[in-house]
C-alpha atoms as a PDB file:
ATOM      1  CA  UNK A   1      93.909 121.038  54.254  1.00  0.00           C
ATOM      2  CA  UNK A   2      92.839 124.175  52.599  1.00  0.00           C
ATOM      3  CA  UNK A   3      92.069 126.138  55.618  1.00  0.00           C
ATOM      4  CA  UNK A   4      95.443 125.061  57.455  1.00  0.00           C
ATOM      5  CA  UNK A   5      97.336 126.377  54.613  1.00  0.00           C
ATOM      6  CA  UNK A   6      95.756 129.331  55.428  1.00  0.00           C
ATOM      7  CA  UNK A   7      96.151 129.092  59.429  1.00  0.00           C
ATOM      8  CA  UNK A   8     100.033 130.469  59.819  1.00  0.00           C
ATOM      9  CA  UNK A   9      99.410 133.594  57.806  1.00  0.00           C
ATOM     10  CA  UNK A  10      96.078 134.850  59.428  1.00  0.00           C
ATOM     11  CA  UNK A  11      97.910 133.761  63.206  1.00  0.00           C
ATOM     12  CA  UNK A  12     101.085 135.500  62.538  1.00  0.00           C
ATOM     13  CA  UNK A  13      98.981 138.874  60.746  1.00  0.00           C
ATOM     14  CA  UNK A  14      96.659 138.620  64.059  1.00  0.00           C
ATOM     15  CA  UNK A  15      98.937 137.989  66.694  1.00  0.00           C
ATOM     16  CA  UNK A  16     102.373 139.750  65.379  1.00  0.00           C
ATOM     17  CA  UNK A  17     103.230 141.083  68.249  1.00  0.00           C
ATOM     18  CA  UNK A  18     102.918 138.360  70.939  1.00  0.00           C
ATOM     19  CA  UNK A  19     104.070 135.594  68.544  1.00  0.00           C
ATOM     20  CA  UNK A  20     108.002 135.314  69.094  1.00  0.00           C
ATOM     21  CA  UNK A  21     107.725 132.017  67.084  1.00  0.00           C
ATOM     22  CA  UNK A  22     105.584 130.335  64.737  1.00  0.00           C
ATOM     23  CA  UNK A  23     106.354 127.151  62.372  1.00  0.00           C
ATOM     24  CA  UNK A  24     104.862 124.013  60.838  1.00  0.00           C
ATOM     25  CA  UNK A  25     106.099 120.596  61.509  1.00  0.00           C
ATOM     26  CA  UNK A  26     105.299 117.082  60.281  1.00  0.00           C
ATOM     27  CA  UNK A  27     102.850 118.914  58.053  1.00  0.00           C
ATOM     28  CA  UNK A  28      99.618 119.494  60.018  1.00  0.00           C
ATOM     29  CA  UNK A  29     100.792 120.842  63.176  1.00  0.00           C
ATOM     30  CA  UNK A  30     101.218 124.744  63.784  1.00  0.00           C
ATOM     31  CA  UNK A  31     103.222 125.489  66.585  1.00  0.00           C
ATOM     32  CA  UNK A  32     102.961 128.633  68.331  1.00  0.00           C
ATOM     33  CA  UNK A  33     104.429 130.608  70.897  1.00  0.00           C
ATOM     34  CA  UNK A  34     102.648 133.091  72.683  1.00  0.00           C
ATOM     35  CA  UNK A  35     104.636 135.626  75.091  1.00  0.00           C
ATOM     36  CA  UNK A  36     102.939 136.845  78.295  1.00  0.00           C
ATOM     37  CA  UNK A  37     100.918 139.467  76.361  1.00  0.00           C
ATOM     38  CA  UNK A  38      99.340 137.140  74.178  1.00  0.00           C
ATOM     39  CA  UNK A  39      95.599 136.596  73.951  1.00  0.00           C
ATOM     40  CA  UNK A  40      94.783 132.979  74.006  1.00  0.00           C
ATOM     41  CA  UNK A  41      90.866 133.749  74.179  1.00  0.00           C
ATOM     42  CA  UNK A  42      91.259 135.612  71.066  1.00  0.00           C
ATOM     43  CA  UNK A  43      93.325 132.984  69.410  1.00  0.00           C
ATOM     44  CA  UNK A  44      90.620 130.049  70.443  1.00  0.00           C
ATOM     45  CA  UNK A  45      87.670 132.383  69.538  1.00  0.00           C
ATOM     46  CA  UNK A  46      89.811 132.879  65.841  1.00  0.00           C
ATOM     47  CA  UNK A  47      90.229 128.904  65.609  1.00  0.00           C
ATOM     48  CA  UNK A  48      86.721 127.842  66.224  1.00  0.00           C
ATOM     49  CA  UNK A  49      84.667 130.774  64.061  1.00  0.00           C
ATOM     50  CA  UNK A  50      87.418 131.257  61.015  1.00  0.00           C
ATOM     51  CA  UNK A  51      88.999 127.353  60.992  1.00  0.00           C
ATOM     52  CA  UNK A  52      86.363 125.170  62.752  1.00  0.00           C
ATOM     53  CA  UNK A  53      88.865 124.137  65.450  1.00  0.00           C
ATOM     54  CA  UNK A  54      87.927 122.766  68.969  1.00  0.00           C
ATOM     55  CA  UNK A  55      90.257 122.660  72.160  1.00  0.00           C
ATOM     56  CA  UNK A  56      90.892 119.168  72.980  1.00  0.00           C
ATOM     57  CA  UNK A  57      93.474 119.448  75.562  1.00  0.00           C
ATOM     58  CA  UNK A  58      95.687 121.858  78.153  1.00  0.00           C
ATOM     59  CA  UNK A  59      98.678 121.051  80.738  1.00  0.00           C
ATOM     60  CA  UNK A  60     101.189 123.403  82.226  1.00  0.00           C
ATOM     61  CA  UNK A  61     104.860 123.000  82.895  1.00  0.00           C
ATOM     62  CA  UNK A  62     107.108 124.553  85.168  1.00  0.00           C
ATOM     63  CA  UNK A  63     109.863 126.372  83.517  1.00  0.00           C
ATOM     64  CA  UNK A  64     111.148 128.561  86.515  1.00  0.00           C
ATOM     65  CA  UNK A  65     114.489 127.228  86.378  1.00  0.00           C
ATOM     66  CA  UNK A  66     115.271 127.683  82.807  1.00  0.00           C
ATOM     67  CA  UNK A  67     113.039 130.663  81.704  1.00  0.00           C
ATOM     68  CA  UNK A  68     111.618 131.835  84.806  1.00  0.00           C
ATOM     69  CA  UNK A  69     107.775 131.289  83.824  1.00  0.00           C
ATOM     70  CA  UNK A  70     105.350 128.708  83.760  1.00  0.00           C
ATOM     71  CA  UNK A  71     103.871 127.816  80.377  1.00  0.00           C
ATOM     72  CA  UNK A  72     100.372 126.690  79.694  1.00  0.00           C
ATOM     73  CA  UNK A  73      99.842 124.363  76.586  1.00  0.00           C
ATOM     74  CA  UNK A  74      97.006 124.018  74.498  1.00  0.00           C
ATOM     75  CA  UNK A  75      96.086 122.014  71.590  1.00  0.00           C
ATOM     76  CA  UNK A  76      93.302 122.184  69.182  1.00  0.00           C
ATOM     77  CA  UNK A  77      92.608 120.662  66.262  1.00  0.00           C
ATOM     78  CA  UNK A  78      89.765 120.816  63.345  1.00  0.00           C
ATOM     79  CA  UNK A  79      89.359 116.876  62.555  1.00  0.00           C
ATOM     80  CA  UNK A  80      87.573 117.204  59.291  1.00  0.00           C
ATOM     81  CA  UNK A  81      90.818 117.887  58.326  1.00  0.00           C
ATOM     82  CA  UNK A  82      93.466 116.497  59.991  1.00  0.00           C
ATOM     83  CA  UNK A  83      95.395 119.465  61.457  1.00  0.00           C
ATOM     84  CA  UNK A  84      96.334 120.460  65.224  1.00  0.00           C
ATOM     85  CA  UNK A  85      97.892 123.616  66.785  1.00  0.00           C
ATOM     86  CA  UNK A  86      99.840 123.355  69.554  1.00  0.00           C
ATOM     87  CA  UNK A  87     100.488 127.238  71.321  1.00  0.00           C
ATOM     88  CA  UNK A  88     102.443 127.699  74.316  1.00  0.00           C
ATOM     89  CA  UNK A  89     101.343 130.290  76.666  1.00  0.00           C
ATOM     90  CA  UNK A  90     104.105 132.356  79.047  1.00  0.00           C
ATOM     91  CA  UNK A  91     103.185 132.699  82.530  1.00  0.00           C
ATOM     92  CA  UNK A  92     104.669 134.968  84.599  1.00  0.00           C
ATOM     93  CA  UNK A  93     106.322 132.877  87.859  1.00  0.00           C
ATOM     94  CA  UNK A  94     105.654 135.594  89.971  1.00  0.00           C
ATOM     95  CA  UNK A  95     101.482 135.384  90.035  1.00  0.00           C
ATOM     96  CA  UNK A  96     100.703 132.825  87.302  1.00  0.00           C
ATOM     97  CA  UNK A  97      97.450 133.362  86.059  1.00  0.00           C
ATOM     98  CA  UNK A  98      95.419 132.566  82.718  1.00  0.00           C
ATOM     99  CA  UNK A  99      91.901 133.770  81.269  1.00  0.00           C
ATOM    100  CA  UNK A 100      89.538 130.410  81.547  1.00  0.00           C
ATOM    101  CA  UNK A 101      88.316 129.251  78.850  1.00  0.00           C
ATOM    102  CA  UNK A 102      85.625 127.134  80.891  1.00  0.00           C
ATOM    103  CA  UNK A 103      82.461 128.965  79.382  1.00  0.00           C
ATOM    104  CA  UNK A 104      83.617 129.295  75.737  1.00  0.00           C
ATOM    105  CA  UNK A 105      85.024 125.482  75.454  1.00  0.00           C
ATOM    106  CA  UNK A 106      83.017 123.169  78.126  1.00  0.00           C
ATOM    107  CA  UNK A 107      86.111 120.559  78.515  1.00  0.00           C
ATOM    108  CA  UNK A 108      88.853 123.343  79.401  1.00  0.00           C
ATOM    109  CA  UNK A 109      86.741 123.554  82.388  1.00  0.00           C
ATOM    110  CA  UNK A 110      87.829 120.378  84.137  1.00  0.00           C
ATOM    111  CA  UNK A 111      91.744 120.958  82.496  1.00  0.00           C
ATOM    112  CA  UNK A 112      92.141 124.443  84.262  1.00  0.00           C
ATOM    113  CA  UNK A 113      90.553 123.138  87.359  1.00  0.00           C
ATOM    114  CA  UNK A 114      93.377 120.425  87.285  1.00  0.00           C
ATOM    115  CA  UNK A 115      95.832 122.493  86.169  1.00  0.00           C
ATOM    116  CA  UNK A 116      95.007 124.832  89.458  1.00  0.00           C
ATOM    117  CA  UNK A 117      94.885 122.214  91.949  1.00  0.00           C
ATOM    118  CA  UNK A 118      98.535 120.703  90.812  1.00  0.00           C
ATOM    119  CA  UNK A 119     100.305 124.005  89.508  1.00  0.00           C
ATOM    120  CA  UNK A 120      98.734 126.786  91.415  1.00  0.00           C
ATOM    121  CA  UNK A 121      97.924 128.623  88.327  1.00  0.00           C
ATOM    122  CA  UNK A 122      94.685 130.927  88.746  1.00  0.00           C
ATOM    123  CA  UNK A 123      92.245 130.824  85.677  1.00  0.00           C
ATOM    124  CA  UNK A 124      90.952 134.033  85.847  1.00  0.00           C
ATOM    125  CA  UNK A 125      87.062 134.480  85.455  1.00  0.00           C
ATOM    126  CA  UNK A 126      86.484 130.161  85.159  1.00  0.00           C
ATOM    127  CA  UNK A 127      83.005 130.060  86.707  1.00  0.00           C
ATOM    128  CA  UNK A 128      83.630 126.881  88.907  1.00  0.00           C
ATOM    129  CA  UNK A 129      86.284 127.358  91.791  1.00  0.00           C
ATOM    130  CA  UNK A 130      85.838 124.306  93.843  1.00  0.00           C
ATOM    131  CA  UNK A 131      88.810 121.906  93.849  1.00  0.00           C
ATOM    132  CA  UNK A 132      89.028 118.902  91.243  1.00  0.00           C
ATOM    133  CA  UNK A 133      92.242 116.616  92.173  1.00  0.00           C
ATOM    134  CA  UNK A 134      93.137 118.905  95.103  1.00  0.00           C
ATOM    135  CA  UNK A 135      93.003 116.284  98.312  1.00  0.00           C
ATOM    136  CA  UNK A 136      91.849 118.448 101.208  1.00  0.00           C
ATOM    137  CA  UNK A 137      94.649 117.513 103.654  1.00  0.00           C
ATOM    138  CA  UNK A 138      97.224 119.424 101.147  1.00  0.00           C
ATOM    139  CA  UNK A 139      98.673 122.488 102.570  1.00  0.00           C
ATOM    140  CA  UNK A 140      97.556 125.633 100.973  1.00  0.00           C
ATOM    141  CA  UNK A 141     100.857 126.368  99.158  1.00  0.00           C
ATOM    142  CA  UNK A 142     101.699 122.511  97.880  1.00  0.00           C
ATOM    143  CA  UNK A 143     101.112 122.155  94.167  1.00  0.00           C
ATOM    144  CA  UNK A 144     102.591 118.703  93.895  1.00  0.00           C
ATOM    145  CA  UNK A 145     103.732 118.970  89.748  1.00  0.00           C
ATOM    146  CA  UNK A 146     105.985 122.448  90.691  1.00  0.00           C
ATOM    147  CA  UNK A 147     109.333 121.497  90.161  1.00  0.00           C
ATOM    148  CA  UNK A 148     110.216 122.573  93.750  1.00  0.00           C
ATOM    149  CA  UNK A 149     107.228 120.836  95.299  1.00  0.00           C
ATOM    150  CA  UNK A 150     108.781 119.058  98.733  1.00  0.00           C
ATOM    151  CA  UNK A 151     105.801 116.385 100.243  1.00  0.00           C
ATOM    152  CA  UNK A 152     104.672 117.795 103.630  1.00  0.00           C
ATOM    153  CA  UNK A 153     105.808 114.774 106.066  1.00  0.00           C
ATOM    154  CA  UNK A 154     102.474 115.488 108.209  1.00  0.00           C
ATOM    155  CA  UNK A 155      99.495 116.126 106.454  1.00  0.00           C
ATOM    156  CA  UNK A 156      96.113 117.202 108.304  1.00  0.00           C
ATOM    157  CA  UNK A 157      92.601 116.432 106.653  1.00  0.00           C
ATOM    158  CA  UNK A 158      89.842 119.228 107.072  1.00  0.00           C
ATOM    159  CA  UNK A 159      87.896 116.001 108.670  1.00  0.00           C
ATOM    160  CA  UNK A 160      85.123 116.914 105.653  1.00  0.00           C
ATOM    161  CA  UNK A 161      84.061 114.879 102.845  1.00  0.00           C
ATOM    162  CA  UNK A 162      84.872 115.675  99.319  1.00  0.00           C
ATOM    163  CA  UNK A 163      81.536 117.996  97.865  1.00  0.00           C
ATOM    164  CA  UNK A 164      80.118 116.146  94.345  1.00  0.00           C
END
């Protein structure tokens, strides 16, 4: 737990500015918030060469009712010693887009792909664009897990298979 002890301090000195909120709770998990200027890149680059922390998961949630954004979660952790941080990423609702993280962690590849194909959210730069739960017979503009998502009552398959 040494190095977690260390975590909030070299977060909050590195990130001042686009970290509205910062705590600890049930003693190994640092939750962050990170406003629409905030570098998650930088933070995951931070995590992995100064705390030995990996990426081990990402979903998105669509707060355009209450706060007007979408927000982008992702959670690390360093298992050698038991400790996780969760930061919350602001997306603007307007063009919601986020810098992939596909070629620095392997498995956010697959998670931004998802999150893409159900959200609409762009990762910017990912190195993959094809579809990965996105049925071809959707409509351009349906992300089924928006909040305002309405089924299409007729939808019309491209009449192609699926590429693997």
């Amino acid at each position: 737990m040494h190095n977690f002890h260390h975590l909030q301090a070299a977060v909050t000195a590195l990130f001042q500015e686009w970290v509205p909120d910062i705590r600890i709770r049930r003693d190994n998990e640092l939750h962050i918030q990170l406003t629409r200027g905030g570098d998650v890149l930088r933070l995951a680059a931070m995590l992995q060469t100064d705390f030995n922390a990996t990426l081990i998961f990402m979903a998105a949630n669509d707060r355009r009712a209450q706060k007007g954004i979408f927000e982008v979660h992702y959670l690390f952790t360093n298992h050698a010693e038991n400790w996780f941080v969760h930061a919350t990423k602001e997306l603007p609702a307007d063009d919601p887009q986020l810098d992939s993280m596909a070629t620095f962690y392997l498995p956010a590849g697959r998670m931004e792909r998802e999150i893409h194909d159900t959200f609409g959210i762009q990762a910017v730069g990912h190195p993959l664009t094809r579809r990965l739960v996105r049925h071809s017979f959707w409509p351009e503009t349906y992300y089924p897990l928006r909040k305002d998502a309405v089924p299409p009552t007729d939808f019309q398959g491209q009449g192609t298979p699926y590429p693997f």
